[in-house]
C-alpha atoms as a PDB file:
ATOM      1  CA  UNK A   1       0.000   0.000   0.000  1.00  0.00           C
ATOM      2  CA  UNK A   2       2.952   2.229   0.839  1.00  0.00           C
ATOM      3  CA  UNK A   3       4.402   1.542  -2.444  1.00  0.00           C
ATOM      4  CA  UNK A   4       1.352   2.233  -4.141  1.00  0.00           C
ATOM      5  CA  UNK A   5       1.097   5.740  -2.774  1.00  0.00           C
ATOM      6  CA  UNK A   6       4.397   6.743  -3.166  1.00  0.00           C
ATOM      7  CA  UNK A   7       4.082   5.715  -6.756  1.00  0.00           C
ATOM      8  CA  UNK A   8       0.594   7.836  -7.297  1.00  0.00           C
ATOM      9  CA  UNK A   9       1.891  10.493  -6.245  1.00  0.00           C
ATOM     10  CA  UNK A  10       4.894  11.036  -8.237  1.00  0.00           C
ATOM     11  CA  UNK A  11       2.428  10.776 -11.326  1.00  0.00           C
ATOM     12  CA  UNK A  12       0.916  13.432 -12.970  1.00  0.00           C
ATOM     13  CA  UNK A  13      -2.038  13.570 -15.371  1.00  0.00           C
ATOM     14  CA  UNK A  14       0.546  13.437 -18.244  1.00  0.00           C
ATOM     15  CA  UNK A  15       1.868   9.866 -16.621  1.00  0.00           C
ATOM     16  CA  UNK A  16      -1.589   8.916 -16.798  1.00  0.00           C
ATOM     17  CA  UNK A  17      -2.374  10.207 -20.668  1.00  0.00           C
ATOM     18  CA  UNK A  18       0.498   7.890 -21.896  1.00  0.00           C
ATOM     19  CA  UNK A  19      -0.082   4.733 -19.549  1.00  0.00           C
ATOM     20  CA  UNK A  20      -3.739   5.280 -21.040  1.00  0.00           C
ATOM     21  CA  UNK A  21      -2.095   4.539 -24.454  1.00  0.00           C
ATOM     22  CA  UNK A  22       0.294   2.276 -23.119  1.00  0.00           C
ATOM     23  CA  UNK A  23      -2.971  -0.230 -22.286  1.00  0.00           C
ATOM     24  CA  UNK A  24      -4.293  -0.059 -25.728  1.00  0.00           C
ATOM     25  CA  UNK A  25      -0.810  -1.381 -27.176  1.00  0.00           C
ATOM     26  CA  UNK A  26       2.933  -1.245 -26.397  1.00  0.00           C
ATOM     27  CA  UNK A  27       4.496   2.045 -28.118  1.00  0.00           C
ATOM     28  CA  UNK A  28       8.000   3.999 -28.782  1.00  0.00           C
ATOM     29  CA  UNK A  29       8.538   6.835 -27.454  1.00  0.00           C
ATOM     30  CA  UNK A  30       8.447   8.589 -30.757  1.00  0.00           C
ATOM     31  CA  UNK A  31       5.108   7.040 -31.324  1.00  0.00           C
ATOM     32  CA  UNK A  32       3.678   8.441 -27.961  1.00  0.00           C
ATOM     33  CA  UNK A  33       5.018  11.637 -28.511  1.00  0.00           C
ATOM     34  CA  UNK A  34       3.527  11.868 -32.490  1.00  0.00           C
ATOM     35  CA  UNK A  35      -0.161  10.512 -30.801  1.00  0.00           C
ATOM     36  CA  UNK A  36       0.449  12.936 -27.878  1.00  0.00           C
ATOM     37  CA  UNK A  37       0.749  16.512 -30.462  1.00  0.00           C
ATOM     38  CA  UNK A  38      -1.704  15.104 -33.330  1.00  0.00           C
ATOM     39  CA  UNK A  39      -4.282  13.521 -31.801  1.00  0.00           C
ATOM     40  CA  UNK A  40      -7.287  14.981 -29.648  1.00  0.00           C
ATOM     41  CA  UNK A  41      -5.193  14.458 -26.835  1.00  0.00           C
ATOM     42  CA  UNK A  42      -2.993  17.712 -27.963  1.00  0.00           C
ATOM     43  CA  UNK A  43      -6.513  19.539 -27.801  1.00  0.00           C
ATOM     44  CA  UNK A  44      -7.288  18.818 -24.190  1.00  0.00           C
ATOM     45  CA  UNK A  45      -3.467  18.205 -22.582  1.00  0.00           C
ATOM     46  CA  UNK A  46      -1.023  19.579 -24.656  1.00  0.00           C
ATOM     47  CA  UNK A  47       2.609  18.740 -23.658  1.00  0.00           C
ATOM     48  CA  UNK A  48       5.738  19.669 -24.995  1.00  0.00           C
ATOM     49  CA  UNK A  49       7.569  17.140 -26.545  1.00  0.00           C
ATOM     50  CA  UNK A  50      10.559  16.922 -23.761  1.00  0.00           C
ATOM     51  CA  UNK A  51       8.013  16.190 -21.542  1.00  0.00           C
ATOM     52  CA  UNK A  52       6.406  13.224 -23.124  1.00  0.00           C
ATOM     53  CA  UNK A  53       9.421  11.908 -24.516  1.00  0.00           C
ATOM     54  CA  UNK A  54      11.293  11.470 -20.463  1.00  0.00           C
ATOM     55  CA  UNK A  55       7.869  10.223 -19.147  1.00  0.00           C
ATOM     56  CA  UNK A  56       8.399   6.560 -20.244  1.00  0.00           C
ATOM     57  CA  UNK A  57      11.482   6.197 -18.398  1.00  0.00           C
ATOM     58  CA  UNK A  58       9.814   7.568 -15.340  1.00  0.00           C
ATOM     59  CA  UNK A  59       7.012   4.841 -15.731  1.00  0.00           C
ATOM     60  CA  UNK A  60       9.063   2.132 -16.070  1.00  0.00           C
ATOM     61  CA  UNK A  61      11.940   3.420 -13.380  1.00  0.00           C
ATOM     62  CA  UNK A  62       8.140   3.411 -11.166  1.00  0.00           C
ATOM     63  CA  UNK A  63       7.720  -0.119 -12.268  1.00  0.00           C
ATOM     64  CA  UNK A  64       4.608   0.485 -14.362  1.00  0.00           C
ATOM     65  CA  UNK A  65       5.955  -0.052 -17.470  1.00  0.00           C
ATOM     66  CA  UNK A  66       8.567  -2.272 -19.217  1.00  0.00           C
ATOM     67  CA  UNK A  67      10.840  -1.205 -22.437  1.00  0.00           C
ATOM     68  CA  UNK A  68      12.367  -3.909 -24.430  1.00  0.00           C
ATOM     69  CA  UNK A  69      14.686  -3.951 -27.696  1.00  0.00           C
ATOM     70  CA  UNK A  70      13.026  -4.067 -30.738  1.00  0.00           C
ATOM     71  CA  UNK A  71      14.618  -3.770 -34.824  1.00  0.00           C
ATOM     72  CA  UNK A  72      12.456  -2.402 -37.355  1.00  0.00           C
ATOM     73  CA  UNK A  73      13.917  -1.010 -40.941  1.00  0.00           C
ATOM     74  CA  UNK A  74      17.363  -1.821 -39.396  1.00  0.00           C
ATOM     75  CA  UNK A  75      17.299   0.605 -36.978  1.00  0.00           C
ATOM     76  CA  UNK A  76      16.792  -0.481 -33.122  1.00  0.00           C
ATOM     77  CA  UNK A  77      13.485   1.708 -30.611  1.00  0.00           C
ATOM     78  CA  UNK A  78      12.923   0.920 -27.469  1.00  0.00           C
ATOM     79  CA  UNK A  79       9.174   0.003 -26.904  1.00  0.00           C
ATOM     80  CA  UNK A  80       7.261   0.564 -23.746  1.00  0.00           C
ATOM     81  CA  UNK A  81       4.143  -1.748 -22.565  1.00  0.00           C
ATOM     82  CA  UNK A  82       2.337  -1.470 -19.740  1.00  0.00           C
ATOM     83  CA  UNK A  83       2.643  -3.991 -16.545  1.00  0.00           C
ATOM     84  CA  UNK A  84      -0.025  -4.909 -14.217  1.00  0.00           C
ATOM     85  CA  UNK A  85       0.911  -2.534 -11.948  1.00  0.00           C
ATOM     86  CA  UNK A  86       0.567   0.148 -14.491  1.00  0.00           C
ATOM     87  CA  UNK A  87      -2.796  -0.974 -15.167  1.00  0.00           C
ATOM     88  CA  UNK A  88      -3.655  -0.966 -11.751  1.00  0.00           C
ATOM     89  CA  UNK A  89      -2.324   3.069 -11.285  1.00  0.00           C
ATOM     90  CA  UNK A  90      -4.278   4.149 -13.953  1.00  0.00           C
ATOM     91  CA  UNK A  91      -7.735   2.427 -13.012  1.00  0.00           C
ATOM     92  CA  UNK A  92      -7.253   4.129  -9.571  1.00  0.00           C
ATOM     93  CA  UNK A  93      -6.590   7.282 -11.623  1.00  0.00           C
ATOM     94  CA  UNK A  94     -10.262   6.972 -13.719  1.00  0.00           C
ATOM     95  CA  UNK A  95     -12.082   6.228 -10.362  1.00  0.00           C
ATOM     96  CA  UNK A  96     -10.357   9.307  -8.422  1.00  0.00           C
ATOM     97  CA  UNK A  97     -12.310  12.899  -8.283  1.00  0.00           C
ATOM     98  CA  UNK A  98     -11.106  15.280 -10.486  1.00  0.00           C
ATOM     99  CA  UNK A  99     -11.285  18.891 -10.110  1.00  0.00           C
ATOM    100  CA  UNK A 100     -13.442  19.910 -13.587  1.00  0.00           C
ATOM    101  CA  UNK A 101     -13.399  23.645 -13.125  1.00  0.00           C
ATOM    102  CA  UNK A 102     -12.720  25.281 -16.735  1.00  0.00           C
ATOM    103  CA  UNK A 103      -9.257  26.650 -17.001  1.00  0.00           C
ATOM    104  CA  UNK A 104      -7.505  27.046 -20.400  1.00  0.00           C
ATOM    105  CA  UNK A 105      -4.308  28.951 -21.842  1.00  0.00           C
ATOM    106  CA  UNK A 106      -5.993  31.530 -24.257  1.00  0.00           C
ATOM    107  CA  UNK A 107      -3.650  34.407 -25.395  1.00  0.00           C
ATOM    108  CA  UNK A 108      -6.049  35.886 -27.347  1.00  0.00           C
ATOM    109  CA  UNK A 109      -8.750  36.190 -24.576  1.00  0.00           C
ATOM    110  CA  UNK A 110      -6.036  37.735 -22.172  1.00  0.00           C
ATOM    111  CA  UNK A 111      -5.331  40.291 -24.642  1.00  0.00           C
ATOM    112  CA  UNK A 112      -9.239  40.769 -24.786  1.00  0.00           C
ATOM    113  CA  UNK A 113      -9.222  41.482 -21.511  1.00  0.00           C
ATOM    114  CA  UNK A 114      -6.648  44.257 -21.448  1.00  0.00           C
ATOM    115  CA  UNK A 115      -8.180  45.992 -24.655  1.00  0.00           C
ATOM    116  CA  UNK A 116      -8.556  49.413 -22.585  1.00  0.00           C
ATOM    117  CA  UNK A 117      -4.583  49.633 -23.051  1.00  0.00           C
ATOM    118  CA  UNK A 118      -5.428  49.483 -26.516  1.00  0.00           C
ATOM    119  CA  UNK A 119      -7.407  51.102 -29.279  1.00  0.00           C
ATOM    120  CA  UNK A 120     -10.740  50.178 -31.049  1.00  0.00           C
ATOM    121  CA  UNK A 121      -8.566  48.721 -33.855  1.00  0.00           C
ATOM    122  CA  UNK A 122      -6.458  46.182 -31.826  1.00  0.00           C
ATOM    123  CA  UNK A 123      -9.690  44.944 -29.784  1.00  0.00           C
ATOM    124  CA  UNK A 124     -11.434  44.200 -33.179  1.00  0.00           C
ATOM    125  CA  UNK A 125      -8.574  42.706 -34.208  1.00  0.00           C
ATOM    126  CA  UNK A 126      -7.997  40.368 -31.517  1.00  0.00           C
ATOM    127  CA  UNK A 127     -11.656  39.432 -31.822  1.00  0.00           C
ATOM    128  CA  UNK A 128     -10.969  38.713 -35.282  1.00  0.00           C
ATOM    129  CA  UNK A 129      -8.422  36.674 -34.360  1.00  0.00           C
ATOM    130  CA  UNK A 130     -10.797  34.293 -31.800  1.00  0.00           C
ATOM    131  CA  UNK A 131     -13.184  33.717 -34.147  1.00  0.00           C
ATOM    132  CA  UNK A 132     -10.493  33.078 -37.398  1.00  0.00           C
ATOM    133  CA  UNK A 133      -8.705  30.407 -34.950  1.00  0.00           C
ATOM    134  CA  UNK A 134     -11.833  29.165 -34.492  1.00  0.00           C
ATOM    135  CA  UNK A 135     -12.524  28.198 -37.780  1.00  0.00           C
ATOM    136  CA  UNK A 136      -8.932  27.203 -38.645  1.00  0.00           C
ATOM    137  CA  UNK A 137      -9.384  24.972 -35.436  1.00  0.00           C
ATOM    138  CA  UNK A 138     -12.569  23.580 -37.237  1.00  0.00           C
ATOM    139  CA  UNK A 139     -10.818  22.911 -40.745  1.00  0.00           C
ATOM    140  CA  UNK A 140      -8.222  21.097 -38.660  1.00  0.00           C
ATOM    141  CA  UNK A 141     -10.756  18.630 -37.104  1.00  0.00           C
ATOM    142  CA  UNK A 142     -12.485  17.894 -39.855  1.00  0.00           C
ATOM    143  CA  UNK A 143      -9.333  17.138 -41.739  1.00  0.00           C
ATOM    144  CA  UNK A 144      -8.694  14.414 -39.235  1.00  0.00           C
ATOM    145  CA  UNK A 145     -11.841  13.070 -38.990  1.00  0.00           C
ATOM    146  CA  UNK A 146     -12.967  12.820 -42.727  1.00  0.00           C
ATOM    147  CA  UNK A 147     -10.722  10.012 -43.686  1.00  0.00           C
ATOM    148  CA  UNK A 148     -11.550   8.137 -39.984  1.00  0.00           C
ATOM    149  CA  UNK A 149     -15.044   8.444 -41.411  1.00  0.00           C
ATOM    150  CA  UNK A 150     -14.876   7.543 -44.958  1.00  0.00           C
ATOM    151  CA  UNK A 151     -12.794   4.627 -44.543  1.00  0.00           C
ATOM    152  CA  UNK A 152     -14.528   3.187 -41.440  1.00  0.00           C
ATOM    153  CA  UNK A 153     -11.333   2.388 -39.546  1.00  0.00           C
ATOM    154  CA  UNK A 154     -11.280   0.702 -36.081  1.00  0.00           C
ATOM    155  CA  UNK A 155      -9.978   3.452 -34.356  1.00  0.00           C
ATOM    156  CA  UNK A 156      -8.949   2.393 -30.518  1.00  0.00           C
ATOM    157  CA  UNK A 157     -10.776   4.975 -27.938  1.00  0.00           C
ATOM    158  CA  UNK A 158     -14.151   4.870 -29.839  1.00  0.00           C
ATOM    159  CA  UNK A 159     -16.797   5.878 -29.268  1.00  0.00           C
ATOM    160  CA  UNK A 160     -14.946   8.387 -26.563  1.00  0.00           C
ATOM    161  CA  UNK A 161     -12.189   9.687 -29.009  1.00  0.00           C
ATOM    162  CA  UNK A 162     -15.422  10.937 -31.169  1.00  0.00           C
ATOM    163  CA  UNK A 163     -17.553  12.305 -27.910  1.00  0.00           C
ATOM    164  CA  UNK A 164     -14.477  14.125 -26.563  1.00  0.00           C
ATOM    165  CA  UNK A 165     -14.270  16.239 -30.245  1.00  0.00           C
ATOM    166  CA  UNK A 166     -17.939  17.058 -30.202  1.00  0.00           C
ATOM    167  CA  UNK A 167     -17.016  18.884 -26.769  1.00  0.00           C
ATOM    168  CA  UNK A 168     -14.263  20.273 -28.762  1.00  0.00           C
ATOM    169  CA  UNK A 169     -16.658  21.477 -31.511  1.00  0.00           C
ATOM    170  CA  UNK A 170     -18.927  23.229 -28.527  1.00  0.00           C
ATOM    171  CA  UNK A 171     -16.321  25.293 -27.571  1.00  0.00           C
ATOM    172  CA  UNK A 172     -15.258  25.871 -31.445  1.00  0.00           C
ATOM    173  CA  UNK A 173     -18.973  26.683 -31.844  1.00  0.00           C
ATOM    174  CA  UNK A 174     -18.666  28.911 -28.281  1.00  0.00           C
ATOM    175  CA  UNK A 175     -15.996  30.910 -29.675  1.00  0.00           C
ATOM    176  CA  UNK A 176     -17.314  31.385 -32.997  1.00  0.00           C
ATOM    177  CA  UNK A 177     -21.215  32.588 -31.316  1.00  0.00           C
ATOM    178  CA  UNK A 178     -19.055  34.994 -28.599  1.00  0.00           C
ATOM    179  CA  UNK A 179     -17.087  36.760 -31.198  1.00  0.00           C
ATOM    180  CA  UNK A 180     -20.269  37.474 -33.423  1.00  0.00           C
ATOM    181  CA  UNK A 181     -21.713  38.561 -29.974  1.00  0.00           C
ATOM    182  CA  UNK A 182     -18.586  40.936 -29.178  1.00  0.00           C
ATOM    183  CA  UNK A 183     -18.262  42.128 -32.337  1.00  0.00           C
ATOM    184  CA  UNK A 184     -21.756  43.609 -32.210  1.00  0.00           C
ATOM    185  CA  UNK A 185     -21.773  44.716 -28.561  1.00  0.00           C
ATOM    186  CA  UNK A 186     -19.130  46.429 -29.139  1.00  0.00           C
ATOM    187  CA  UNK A 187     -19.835  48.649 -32.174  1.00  0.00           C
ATOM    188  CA  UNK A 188     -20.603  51.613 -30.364  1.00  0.00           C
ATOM    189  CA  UNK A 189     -17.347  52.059 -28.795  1.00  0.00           C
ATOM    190  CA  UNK A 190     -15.417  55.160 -30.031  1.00  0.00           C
ATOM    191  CA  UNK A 191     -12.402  54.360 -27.843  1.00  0.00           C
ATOM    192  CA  UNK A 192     -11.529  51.361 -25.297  1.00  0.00           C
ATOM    193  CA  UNK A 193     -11.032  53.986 -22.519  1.00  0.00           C
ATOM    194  CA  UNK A 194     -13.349  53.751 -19.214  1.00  0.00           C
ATOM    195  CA  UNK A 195     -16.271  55.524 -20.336  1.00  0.00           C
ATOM    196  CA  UNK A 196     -20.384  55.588 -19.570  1.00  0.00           C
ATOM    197  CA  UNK A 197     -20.638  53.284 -22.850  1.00  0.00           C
ATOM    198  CA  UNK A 198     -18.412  51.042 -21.931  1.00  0.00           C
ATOM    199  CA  UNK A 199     -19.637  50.915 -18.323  1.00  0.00           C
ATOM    200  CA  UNK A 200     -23.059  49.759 -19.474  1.00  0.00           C
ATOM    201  CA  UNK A 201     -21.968  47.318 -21.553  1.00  0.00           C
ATOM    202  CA  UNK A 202     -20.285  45.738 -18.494  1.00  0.00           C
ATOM    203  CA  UNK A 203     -23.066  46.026 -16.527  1.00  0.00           C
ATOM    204  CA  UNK A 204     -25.486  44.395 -19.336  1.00  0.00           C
ATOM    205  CA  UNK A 205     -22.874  41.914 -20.223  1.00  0.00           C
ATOM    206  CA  UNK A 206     -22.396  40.496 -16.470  1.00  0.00           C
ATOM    207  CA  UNK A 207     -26.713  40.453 -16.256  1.00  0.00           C
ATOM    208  CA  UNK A 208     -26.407  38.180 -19.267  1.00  0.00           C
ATOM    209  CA  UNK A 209     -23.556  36.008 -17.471  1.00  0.00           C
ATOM    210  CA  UNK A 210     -25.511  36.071 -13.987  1.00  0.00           C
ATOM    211  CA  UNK A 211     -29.098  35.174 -15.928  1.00  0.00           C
ATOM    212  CA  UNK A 212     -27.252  32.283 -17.945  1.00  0.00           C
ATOM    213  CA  UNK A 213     -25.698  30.454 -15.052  1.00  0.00           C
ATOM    214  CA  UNK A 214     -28.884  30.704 -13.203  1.00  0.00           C
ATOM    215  CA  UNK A 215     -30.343  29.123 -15.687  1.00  0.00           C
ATOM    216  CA  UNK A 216     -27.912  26.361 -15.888  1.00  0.00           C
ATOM    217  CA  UNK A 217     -27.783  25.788 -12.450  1.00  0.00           C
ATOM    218  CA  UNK A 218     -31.643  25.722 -12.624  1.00  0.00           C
ATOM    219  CA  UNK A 219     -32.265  23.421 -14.883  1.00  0.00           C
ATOM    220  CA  UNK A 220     -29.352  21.112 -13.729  1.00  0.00           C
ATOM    221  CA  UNK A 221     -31.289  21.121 -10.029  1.00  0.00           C
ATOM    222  CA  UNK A 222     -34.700  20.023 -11.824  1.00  0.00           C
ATOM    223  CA  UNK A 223     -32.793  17.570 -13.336  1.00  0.00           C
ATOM    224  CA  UNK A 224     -31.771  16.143 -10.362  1.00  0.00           C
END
């Protein structure tokens, strides 16, 4: 039990995003890493490449994974497979709580929120630039997904892989419907500066926030 703790908690969700892979079939480390930045795993846990390319070691140096030797087009990768163990860690790791509340690194939005340091020009612009990434995000998907589609492959993760990137398509959808939204809220402003235009919009824009979640938390008690 001791062991078992001390384990858990040297791991961290990225530990667990590659021993998730690692029980679907063994992998190199250049394989995990490729997955890791091009798959919908990149969308919700994106990891720089140093980072997933030490984890392995750590996993097996924990004892949750093994590497072994392997040739392939006369060159020799280490592969990594999952051991019991490791199975057993990242079970314990789906039936743990996990703390949901949204967080998410969005350089564009922080520069929204500083647009009185700027002019009316660079706050449509930035706008422009949440809703364009939006689409370009949506070309992106649908490049990926067309040929899953159209050639019916047995993709491992389904149907989760496709569930998880109709969440992504909400918030593709969100950012798309809340730059629209901005866009025309914001047409009356002359200047970003603190003024009484821009203080009513704030105060009509956090009414609207206040009377959504209401509603959501509404509705989500009648549900229950």
């Amino acid at each position: 039990m001791e062991y078992d703790y001390l384990v858990m908690k040297k791991l961290t969700p990225t530990s667990y995003a590659l021993l998730g892979l690692l029980a679907r079939k063994p992998w190199s480390a250049y394989e995990l890493n490729a997955h890791m930045q091009h798959s919908v795993l990149n969308a919700f846990w994106p990891r720089a490449a140093s980072g997933v390319y030490s984890e392995p070691k750590k996993l097996v140096a924990s004892k949750l994974a093994t590497s072994s030797e392997e040739e392939r087009n006369g060159r020799t990768r280490t592969v990594y497979t999952i051991t019991a163990a490791g199975r057993k860690a990242l079970l314990s790791w789906l039936e743990s709580p996990t703390q949901t509340y949204v967080s998410m690194s969005f350089e564009a939005m922080l520069k929204f929120l500083y647009s009185e340091a700027g002019t009316v020009q660079t706050l449509n612009d930035t706008i422009d630039s949440i809703e364009e990434g939006a689409l370009a995000q949506a070309n992106a998907i649908l490049a990926g997904v067309l040929p899953i589609v159209e050639l019916g492959a047995d993709q491992p993760g389904r149907p989760y892989n496709g569930m998880a990137l109709n969440f992504l398509v909400d918030v593709v959808e969100a950012q798309v419907s809340w730059a629209r939204d901005a866009r025309t809220a914001l047409k009356k402003l002359k200047d970003t500066a603190p003024s009484e235009t821009t203080r009513q919009e704030g105060l009509k824009a956090y009414d609207n926030l206040v009377s959504r979640l209401e509603k959501i938390l509404y509705t989500s008690a009648r549900r229950l």
